[in-house]
N, C-alpha and C. Protein backbone atom coordinates (compact mmCIF):
# COMPACT_ATOMS: atom_id res chain seq x y z
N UNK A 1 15.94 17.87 -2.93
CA UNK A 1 15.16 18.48 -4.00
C UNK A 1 14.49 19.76 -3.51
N UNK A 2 13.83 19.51 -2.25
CA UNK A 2 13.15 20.87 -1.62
C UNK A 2 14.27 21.87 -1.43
N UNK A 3 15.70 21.48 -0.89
CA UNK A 3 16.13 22.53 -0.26
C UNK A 3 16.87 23.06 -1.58
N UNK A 4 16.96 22.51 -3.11
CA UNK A 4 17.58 23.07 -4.71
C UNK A 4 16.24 24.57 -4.85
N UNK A 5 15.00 23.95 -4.61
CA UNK A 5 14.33 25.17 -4.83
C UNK A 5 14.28 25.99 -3.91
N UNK A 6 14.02 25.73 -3.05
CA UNK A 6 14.69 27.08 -1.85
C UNK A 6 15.75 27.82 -2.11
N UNK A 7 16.86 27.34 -2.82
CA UNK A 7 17.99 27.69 -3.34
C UNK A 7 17.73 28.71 -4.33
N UNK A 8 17.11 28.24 -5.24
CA UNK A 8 16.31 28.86 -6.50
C UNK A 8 16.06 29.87 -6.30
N UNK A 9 14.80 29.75 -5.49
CA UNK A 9 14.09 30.95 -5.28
C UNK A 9 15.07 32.45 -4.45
N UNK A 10 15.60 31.61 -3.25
CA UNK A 10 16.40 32.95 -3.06
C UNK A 10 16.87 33.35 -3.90
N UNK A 11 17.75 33.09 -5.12
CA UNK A 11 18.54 33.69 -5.86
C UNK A 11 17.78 34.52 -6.79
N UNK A 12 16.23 34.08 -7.05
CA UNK A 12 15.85 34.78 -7.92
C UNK A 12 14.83 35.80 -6.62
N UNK A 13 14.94 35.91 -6.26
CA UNK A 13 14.64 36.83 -4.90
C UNK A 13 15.73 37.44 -5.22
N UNK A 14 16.92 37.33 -4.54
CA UNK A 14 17.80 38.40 -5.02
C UNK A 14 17.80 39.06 -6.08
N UNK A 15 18.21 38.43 -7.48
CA UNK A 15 17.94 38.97 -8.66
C UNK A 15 16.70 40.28 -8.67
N UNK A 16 15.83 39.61 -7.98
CA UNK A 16 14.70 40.63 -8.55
C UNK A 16 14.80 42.18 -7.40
N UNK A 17 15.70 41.73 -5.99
CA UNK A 17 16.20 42.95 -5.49
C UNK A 17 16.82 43.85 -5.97
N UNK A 18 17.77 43.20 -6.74
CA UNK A 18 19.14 44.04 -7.86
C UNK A 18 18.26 45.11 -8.83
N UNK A 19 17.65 44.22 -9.34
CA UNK A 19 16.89 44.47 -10.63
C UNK A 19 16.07 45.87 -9.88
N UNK A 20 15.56 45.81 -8.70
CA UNK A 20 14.91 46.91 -8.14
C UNK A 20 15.59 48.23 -8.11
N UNK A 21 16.95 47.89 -7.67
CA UNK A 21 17.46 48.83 -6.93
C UNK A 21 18.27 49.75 -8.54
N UNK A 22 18.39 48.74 -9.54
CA UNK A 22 18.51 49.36 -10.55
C UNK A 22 18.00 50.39 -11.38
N UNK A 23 16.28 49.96 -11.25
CA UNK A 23 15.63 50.58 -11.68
C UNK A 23 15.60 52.28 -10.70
N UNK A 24 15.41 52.10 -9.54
CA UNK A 24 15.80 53.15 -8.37
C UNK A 24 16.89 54.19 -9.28
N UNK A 25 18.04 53.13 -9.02
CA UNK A 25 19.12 53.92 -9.76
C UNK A 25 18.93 55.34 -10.52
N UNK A 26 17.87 54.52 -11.94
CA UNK A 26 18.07 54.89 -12.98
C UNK A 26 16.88 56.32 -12.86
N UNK A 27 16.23 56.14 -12.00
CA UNK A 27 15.01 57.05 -11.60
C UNK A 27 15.88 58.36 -10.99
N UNK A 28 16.07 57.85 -10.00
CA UNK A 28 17.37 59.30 -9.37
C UNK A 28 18.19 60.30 -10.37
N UNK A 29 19.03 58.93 -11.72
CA UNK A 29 19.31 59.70 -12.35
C UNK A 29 18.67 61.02 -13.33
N UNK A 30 17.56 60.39 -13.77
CA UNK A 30 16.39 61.23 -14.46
C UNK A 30 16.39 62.29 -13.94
N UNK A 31 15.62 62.36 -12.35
CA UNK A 31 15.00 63.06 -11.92
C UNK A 31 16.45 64.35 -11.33
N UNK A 32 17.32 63.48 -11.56
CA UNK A 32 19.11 64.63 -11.60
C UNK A 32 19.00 65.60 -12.78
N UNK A 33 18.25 65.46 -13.89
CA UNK A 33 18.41 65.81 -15.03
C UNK A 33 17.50 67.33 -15.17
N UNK A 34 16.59 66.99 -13.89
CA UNK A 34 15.48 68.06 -13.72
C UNK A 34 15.31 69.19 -13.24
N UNK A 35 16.67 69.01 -11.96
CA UNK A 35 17.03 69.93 -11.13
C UNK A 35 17.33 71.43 -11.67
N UNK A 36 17.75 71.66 -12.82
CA UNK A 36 18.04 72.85 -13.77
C UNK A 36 16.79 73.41 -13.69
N UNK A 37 15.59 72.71 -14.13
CA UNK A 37 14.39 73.40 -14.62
C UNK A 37 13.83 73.70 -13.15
N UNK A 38 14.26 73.46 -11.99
CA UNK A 38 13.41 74.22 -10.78
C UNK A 38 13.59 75.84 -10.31
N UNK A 39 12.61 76.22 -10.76
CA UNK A 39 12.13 77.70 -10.39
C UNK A 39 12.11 77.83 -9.29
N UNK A 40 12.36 79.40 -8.82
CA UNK A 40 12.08 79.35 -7.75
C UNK A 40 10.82 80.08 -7.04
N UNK A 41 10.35 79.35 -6.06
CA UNK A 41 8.49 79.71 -5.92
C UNK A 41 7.91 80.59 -5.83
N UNK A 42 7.07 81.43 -6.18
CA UNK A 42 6.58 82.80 -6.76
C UNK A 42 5.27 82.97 -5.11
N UNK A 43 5.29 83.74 -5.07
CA UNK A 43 4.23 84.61 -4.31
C UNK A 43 2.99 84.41 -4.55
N UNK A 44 3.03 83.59 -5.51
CA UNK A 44 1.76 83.04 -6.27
C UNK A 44 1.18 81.78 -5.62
N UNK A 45 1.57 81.19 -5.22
CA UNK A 45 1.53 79.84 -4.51
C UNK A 45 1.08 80.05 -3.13
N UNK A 46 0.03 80.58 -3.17
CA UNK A 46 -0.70 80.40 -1.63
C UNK A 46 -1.30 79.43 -1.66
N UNK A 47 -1.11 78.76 -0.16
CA UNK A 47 -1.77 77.81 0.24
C UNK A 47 -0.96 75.86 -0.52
N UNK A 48 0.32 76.53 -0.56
CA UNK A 48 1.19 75.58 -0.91
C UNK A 48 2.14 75.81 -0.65
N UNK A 49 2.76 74.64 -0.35
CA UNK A 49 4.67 74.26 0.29
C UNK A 49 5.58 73.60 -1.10
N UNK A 50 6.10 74.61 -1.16
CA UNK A 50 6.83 74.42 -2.30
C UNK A 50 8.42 73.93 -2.32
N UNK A 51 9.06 73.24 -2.21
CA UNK A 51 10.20 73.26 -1.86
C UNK A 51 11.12 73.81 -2.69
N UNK A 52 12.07 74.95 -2.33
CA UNK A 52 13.39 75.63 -3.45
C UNK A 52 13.84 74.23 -3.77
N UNK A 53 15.02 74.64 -4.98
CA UNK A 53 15.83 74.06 -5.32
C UNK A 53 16.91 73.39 -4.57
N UNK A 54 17.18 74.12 -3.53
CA UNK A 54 18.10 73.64 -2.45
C UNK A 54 17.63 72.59 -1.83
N UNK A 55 15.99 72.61 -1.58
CA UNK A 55 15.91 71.42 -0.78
C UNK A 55 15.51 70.32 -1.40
N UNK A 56 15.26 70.19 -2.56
CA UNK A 56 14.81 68.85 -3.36
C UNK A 56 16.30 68.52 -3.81
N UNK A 57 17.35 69.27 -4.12
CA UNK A 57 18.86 68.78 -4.28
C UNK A 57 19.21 68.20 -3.31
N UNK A 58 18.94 68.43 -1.77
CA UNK A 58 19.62 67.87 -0.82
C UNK A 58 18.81 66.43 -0.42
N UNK A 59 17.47 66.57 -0.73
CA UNK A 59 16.61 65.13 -0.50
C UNK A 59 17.07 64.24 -1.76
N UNK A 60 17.34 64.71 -2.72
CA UNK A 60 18.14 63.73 -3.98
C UNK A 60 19.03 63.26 -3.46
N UNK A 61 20.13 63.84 -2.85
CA UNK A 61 21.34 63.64 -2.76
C UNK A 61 20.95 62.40 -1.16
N UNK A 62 20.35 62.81 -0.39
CA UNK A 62 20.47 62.01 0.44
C UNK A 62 19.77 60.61 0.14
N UNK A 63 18.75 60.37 -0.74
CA UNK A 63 18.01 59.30 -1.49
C UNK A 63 19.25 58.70 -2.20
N UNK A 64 19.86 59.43 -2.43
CA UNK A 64 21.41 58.78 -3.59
C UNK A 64 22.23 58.01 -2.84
N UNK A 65 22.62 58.67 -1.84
CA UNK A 65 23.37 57.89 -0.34
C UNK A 65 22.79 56.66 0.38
N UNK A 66 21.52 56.72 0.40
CA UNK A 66 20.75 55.55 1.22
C UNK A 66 20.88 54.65 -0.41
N UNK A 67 20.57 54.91 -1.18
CA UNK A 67 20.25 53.61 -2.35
C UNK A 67 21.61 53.39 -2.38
N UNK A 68 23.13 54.07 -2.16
CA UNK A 68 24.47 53.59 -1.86
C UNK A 68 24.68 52.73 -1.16
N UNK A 69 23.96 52.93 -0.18
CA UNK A 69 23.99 52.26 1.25
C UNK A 69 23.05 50.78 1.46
N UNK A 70 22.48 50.69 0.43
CA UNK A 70 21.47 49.68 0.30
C UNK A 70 22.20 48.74 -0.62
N UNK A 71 22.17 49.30 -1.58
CA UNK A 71 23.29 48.33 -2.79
C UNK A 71 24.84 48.28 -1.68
N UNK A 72 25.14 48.70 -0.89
CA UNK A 72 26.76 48.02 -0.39
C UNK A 72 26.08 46.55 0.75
N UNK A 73 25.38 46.49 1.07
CA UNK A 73 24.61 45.89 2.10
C UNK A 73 24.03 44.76 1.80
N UNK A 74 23.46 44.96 0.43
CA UNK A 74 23.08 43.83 -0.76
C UNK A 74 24.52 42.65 -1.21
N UNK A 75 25.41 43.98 -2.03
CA UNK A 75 26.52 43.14 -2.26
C UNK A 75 27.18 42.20 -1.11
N UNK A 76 27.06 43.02 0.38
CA UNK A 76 27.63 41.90 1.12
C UNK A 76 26.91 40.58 1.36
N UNK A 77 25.12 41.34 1.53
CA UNK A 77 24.68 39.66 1.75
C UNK A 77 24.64 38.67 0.83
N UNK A 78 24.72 38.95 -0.64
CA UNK A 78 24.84 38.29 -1.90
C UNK A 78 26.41 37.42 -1.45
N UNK A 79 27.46 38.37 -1.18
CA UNK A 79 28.64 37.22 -1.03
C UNK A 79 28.40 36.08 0.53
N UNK A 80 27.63 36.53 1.38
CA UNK A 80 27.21 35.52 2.31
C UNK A 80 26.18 34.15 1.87
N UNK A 81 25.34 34.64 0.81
CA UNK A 81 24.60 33.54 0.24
C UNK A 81 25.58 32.43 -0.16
N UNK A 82 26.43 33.12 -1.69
CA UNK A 82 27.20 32.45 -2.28
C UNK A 82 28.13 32.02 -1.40
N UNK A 83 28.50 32.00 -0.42
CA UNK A 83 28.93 31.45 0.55
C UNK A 83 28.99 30.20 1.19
N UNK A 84 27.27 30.31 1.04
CA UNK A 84 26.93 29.35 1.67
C UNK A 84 26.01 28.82 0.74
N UNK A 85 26.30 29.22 -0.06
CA UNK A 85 25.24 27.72 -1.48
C UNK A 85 23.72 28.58 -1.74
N UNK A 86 23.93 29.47 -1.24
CA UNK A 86 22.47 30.34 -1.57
C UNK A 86 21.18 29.44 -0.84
N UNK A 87 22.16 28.76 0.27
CA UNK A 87 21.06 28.46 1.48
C UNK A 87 20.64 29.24 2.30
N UNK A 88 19.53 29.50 2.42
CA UNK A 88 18.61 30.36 3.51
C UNK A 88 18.69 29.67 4.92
């Protein structure tokens, strides 16, 4: 009986990882949508670090790769659970 909810719970532990990384997802995409509207930083901006367009594209893009890299890593340990009965 103890070790059905242990069972449980990992899975909904997982679930609620997925569910994270979804939401992630869906944030990256947005914030893809924004990249058009970045200006580029005026002379006006003293006493601030502004990053061009180039470099908030390339920190997207590499945030895009690691949440790739997170969800392939997920899917494998998800097939090791189910594997093994979603015993911890």
């Amino acid at each position: 009986m103890q070790v059905q909810a242990l069972n449980k719970r990992a899975m909904n532990k997982y679930q609620e990882l997925h569910n994270a990384l979804e939401v992630v997802r869906i944030a990256l995409e947005n914030a893809a949508k924004l990249h058009p509207k970045i200006k580029k930083p005026t002379g006006d901006d003293v006493g601030w670090a502004v990053p061009d367009k180039e470099q908030v594209e390339a920190a997207h893009y590499k945030a895009t790769e690691q949440l790739v890299t997170l969800h392939t890593s997920t899917v494998k340990w998800e097939k090791e659970l189910v594997s093994r009965g979603w015993r911890v």
